[in-house]
PDB file of N, CA and C in Angstrom:
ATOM      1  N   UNK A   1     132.083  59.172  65.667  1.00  0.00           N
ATOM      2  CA  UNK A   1     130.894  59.435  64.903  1.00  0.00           C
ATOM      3  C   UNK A   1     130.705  60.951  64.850  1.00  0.00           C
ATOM      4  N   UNK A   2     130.738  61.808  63.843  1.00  0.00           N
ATOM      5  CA  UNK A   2     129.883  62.999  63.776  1.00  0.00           C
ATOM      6  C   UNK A   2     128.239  62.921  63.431  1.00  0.00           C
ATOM      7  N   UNK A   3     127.764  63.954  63.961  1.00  0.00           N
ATOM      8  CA  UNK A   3     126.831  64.142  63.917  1.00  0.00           C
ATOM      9  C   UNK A   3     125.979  65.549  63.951  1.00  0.00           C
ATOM     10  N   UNK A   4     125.918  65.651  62.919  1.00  0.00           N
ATOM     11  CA  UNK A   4     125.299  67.680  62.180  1.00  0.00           C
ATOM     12  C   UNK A   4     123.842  67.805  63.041  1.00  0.00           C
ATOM     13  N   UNK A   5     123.538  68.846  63.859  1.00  0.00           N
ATOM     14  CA  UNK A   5     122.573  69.480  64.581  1.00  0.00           C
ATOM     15  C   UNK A   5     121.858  70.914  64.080  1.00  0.00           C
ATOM     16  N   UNK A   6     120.750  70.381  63.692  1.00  0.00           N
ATOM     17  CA  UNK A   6     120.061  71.745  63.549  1.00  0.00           C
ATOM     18  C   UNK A   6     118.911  71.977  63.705  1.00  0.00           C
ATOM     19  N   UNK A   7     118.293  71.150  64.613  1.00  0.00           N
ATOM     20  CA  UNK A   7     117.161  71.301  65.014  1.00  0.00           C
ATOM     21  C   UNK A   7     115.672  70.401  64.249  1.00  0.00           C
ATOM     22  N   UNK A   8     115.867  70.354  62.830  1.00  0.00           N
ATOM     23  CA  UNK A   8     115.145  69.767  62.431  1.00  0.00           C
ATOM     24  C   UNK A   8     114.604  68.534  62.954  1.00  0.00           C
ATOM     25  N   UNK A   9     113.600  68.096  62.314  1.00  0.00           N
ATOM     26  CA  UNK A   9     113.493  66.341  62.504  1.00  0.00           C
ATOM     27  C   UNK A   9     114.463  65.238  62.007  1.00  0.00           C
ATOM     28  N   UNK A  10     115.136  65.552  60.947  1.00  0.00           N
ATOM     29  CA  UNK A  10     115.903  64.260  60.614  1.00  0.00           C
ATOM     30  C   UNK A  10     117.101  64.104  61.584  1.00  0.00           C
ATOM     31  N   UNK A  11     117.639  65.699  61.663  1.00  0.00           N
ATOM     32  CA  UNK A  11     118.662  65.833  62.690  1.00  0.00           C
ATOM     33  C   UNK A  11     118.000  65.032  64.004  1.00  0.00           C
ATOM     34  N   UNK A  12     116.888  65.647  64.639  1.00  0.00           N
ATOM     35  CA  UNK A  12     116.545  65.088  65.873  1.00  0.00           C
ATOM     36  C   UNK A  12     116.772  63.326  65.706  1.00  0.00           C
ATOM     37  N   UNK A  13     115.932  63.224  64.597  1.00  0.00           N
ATOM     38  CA  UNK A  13     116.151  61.477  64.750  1.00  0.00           C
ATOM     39  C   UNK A  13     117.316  60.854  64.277  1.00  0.00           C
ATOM     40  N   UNK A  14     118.764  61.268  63.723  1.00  0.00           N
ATOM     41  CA  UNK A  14     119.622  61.301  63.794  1.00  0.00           C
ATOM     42  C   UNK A  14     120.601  61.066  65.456  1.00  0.00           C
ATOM     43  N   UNK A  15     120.315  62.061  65.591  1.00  0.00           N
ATOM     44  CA  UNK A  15     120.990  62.226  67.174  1.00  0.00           C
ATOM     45  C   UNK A  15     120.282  61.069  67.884  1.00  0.00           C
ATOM     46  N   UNK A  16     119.051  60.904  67.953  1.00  0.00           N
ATOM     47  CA  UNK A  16     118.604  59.588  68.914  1.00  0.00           C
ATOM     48  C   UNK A  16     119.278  58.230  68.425  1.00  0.00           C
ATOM     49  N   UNK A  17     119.256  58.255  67.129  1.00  0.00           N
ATOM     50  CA  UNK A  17     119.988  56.714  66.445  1.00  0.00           C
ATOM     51  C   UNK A  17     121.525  57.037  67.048  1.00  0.00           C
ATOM     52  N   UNK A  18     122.385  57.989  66.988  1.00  0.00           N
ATOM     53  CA  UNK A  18     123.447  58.069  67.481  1.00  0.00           C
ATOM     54  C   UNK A  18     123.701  57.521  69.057  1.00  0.00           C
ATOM     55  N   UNK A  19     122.515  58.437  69.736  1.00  0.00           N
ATOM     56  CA  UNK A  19     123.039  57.912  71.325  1.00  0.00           C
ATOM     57  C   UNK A  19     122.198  56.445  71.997  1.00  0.00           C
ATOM     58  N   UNK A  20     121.236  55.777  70.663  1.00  0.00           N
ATOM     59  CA  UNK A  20     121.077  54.650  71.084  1.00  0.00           C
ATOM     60  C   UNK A  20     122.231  53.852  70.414  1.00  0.00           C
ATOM     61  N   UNK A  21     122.881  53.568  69.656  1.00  0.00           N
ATOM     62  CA  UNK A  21     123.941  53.211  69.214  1.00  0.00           C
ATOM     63  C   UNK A  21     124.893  53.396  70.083  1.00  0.00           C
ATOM     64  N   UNK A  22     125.319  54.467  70.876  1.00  0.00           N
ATOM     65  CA  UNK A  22     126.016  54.594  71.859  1.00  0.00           C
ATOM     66  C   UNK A  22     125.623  53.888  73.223  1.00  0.00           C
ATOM     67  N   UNK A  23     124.561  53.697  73.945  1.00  0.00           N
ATOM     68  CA  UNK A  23     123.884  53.320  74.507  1.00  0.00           C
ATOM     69  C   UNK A  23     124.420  51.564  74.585  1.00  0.00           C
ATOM     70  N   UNK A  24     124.236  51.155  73.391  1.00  0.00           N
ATOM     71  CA  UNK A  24     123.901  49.761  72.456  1.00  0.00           C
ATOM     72  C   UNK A  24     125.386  49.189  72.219  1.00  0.00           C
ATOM     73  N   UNK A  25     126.556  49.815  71.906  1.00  0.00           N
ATOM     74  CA  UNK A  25     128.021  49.486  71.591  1.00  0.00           C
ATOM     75  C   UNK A  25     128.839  49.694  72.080  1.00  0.00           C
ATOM     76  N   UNK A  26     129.580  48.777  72.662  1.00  0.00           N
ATOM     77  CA  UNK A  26     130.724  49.225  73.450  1.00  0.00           C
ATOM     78  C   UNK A  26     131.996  49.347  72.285  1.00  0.00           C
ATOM     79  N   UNK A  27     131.779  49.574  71.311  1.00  0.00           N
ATOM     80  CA  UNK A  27     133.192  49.955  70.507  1.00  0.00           C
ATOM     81  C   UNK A  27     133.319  50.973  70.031  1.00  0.00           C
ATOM     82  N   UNK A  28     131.762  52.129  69.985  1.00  0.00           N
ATOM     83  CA  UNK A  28     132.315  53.485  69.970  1.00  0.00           C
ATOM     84  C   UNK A  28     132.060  54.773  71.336  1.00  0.00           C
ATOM     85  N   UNK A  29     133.328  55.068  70.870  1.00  0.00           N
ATOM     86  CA  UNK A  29     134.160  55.428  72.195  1.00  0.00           C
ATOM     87  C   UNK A  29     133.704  57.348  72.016  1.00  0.00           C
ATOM     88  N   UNK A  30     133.418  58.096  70.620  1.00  0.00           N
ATOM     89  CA  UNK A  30     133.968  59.276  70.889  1.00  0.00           C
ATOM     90  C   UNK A  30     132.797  59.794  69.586  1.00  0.00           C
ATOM     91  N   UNK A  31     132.057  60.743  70.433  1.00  0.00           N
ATOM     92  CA  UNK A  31     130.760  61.405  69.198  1.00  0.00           C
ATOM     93  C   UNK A  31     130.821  62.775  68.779  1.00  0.00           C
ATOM     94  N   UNK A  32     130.990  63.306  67.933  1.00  0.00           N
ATOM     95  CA  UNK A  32     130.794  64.924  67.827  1.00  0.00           C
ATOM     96  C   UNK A  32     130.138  65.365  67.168  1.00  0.00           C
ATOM     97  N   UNK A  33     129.568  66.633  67.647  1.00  0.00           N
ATOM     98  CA  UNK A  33     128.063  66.996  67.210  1.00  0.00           C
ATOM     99  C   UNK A  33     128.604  68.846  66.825  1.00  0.00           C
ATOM    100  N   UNK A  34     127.967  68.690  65.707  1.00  0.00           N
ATOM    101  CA  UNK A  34     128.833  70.083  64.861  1.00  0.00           C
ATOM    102  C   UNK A  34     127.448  70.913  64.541  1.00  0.00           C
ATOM    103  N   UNK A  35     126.869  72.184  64.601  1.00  0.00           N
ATOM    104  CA  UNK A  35     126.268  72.844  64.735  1.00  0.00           C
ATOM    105  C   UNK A  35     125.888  73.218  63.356  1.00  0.00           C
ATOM    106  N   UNK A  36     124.790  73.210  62.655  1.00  0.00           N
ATOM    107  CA  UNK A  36     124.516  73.500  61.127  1.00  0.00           C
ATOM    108  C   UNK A  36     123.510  74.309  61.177  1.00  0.00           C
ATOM    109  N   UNK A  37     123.121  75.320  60.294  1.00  0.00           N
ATOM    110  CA  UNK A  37     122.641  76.496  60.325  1.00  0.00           C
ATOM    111  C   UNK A  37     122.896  77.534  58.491  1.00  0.00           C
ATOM    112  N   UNK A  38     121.197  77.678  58.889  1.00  0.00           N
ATOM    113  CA  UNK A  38     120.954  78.474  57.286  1.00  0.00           C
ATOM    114  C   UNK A  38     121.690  79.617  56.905  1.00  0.00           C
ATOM    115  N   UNK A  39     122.298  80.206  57.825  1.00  0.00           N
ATOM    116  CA  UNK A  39     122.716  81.595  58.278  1.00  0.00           C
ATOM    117  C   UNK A  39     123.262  82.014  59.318  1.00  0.00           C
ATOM    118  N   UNK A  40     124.383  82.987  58.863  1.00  0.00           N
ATOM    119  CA  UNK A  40     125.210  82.971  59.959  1.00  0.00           C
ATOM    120  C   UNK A  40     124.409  83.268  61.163  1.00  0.00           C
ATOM    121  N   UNK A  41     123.268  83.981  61.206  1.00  0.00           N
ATOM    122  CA  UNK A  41     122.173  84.642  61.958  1.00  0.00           C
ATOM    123  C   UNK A  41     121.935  83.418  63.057  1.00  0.00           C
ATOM    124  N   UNK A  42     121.812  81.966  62.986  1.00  0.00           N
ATOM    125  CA  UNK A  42     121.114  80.613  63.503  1.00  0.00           C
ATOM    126  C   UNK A  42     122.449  79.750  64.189  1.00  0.00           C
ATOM    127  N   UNK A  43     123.591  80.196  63.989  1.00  0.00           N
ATOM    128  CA  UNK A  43     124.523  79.765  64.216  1.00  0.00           C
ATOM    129  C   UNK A  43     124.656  79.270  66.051  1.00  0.00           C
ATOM    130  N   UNK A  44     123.732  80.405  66.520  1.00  0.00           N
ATOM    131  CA  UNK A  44     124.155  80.710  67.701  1.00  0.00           C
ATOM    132  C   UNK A  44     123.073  80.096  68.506  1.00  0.00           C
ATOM    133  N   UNK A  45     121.774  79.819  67.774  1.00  0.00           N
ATOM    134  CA  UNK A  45     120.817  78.614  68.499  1.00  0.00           C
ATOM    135  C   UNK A  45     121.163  76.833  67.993  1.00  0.00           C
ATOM    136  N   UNK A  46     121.755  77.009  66.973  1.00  0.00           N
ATOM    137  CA  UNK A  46     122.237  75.393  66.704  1.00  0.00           C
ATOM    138  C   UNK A  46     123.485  75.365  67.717  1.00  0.00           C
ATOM    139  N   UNK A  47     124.248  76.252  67.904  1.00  0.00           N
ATOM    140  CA  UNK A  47     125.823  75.648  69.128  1.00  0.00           C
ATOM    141  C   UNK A  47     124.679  75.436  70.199  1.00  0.00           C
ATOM    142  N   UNK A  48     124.301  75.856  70.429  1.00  0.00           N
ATOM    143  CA  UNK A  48     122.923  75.402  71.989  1.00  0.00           C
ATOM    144  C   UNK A  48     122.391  73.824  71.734  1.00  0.00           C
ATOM    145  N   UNK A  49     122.169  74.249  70.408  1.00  0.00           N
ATOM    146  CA  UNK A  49     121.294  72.880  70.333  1.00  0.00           C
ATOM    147  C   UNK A  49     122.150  71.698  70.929  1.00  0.00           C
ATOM    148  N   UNK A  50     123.360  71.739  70.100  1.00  0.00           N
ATOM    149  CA  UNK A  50     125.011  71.041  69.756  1.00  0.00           C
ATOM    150  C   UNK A  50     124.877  70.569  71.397  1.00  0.00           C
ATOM    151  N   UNK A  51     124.971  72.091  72.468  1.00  0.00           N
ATOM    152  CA  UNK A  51     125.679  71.617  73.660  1.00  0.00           C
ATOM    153  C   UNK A  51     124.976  70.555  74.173  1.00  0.00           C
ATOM    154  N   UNK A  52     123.304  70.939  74.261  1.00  0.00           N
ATOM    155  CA  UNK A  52     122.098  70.164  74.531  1.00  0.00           C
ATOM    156  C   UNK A  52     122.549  68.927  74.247  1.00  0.00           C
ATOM    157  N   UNK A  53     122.756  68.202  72.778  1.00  0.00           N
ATOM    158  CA  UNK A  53     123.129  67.438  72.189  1.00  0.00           C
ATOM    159  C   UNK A  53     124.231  66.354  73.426  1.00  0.00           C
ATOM    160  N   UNK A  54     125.010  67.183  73.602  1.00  0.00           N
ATOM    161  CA  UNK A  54     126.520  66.535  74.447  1.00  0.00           C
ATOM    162  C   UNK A  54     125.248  66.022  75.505  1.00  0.00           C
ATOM    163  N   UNK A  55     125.234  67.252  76.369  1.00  0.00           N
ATOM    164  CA  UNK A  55     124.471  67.008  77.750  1.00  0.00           C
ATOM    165  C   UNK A  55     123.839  65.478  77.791  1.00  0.00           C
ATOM    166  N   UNK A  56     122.718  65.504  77.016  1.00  0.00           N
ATOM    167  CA  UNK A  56     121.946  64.302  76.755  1.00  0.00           C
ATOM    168  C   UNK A  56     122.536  63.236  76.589  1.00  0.00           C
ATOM    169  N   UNK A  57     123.448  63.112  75.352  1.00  0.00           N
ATOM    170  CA  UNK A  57     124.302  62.102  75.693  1.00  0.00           C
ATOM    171  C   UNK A  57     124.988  61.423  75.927  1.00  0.00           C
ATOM    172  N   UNK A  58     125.592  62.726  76.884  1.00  0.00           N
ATOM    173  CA  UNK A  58     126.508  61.985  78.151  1.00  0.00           C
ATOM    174  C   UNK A  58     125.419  61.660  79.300  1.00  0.00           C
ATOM    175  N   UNK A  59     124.408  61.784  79.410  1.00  0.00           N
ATOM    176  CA  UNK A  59     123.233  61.162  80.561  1.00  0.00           C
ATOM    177  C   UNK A  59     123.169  60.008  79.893  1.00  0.00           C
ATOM    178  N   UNK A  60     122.676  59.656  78.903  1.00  0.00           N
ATOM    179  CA  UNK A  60     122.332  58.162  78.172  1.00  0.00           C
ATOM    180  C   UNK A  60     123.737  57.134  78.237  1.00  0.00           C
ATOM    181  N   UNK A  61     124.824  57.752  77.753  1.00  0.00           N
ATOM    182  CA  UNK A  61     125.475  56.695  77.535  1.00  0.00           C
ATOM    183  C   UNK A  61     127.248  57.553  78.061  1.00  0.00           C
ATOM    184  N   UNK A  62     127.296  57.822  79.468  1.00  0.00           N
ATOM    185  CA  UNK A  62     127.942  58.183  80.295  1.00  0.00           C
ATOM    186  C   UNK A  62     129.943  57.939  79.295  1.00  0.00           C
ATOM    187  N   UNK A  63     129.966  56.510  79.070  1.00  0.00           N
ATOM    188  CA  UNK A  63     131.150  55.400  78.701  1.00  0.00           C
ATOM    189  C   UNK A  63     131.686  56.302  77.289  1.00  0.00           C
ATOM    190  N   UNK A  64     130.752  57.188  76.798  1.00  0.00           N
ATOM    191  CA  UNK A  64     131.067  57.845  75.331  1.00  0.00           C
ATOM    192  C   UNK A  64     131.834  59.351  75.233  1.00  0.00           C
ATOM    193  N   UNK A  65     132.445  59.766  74.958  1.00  0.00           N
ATOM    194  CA  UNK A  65     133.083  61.243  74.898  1.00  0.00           C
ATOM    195  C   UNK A  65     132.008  61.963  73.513  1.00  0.00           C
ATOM    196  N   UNK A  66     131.240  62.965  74.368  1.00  0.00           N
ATOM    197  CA  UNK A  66     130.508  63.617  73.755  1.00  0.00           C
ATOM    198  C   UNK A  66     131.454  64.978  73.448  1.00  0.00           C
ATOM    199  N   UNK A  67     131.413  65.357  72.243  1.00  0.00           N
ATOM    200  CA  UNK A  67     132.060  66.541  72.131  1.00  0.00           C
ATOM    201  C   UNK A  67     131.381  67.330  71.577  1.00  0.00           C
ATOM    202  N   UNK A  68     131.255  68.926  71.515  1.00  0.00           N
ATOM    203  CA  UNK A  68     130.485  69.826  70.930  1.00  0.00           C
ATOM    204  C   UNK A  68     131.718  70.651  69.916  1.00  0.00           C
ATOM    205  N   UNK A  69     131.058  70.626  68.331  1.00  0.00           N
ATOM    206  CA  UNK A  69     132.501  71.313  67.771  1.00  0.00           C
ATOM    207  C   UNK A  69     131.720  72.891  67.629  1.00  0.00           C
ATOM    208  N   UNK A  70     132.603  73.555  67.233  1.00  0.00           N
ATOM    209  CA  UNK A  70     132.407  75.235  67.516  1.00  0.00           C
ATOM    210  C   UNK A  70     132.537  75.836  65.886  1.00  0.00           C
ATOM    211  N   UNK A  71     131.826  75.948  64.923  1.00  0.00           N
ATOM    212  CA  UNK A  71     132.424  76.451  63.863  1.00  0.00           C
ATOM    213  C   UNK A  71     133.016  77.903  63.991  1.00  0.00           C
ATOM    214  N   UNK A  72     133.600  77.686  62.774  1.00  0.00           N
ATOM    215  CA  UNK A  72     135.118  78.582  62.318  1.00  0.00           C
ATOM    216  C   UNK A  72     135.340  79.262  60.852  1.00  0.00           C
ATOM    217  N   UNK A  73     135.461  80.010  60.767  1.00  0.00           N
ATOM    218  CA  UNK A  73     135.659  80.815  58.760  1.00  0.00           C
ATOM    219  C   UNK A  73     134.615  80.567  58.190  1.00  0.00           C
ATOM    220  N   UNK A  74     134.757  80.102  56.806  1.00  0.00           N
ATOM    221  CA  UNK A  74     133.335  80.450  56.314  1.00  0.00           C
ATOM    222  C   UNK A  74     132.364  79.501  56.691  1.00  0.00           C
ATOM    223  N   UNK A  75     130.999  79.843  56.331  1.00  0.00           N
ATOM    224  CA  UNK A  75     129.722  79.714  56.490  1.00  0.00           C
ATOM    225  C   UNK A  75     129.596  78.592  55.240  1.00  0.00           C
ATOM    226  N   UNK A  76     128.806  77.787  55.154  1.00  0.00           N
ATOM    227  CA  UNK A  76     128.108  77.175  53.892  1.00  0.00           C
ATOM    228  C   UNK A  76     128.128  77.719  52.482  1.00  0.00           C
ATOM    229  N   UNK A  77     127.617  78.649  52.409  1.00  0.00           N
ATOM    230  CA  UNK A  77     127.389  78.833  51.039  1.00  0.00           C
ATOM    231  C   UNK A  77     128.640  79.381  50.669  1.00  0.00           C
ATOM    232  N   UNK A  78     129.642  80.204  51.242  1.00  0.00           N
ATOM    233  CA  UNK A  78     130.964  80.172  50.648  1.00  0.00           C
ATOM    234  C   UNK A  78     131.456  79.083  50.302  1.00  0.00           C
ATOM    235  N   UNK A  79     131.598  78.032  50.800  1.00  0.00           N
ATOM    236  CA  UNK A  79     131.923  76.490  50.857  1.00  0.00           C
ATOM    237  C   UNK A  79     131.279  76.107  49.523  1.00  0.00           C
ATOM    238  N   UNK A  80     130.390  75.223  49.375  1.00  0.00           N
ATOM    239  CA  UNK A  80     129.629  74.806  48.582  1.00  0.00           C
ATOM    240  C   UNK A  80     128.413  75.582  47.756  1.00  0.00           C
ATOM    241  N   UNK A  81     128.085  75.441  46.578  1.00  0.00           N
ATOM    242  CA  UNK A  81     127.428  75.754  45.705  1.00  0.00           C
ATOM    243  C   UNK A  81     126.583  74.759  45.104  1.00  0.00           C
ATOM    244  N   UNK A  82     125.131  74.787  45.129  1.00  0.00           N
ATOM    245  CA  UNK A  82     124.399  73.862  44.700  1.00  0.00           C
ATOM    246  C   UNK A  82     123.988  74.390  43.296  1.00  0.00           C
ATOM    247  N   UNK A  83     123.726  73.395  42.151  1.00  0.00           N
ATOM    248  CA  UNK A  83     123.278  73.848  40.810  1.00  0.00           C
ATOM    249  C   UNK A  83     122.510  72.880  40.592  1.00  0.00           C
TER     250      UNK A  83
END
């Protein structure tokens, strides 16, 4: 399962549906939580958030491989363009 962190509310209630699902299923085995951010500037309180993220739920649901991913090259808006 991935799962995008950035602090918001949907994210927050995101991540809880994730590690009760984890909690709840023994068929997924492996979660990663990828750090999202307006600016390269925020980058560096969402990887916190991310680690937070692991921490927690590997306390909740121990049986799951929490992973924290680290972004790399470009940023968002190089990537994608909204019109």
């Amino acid at each position: 399962m991935l799962v995008a962190v950035d602090g918001s509310e949907s994210s927050d209630l995101a991540v809880e549906e994730a590690i009760g699902m984890d909690e709840n299923c023994s068929n997924l085995k492996e979660v990663y939580a990828v750090p999202v951010a307006s600016s390269k500037d925020g980058l560096t309180h969402a990887q916190e958030l991310v680690e937070a993220v692991c921490k927690k739920g590997l306390a909740r649901a121990p049986h799951v491989g929490f992973h924290p991913l680290t972004l790399v090259g470009k940023h968002a808006p190089d990537m994608a363009t909204w019109t």
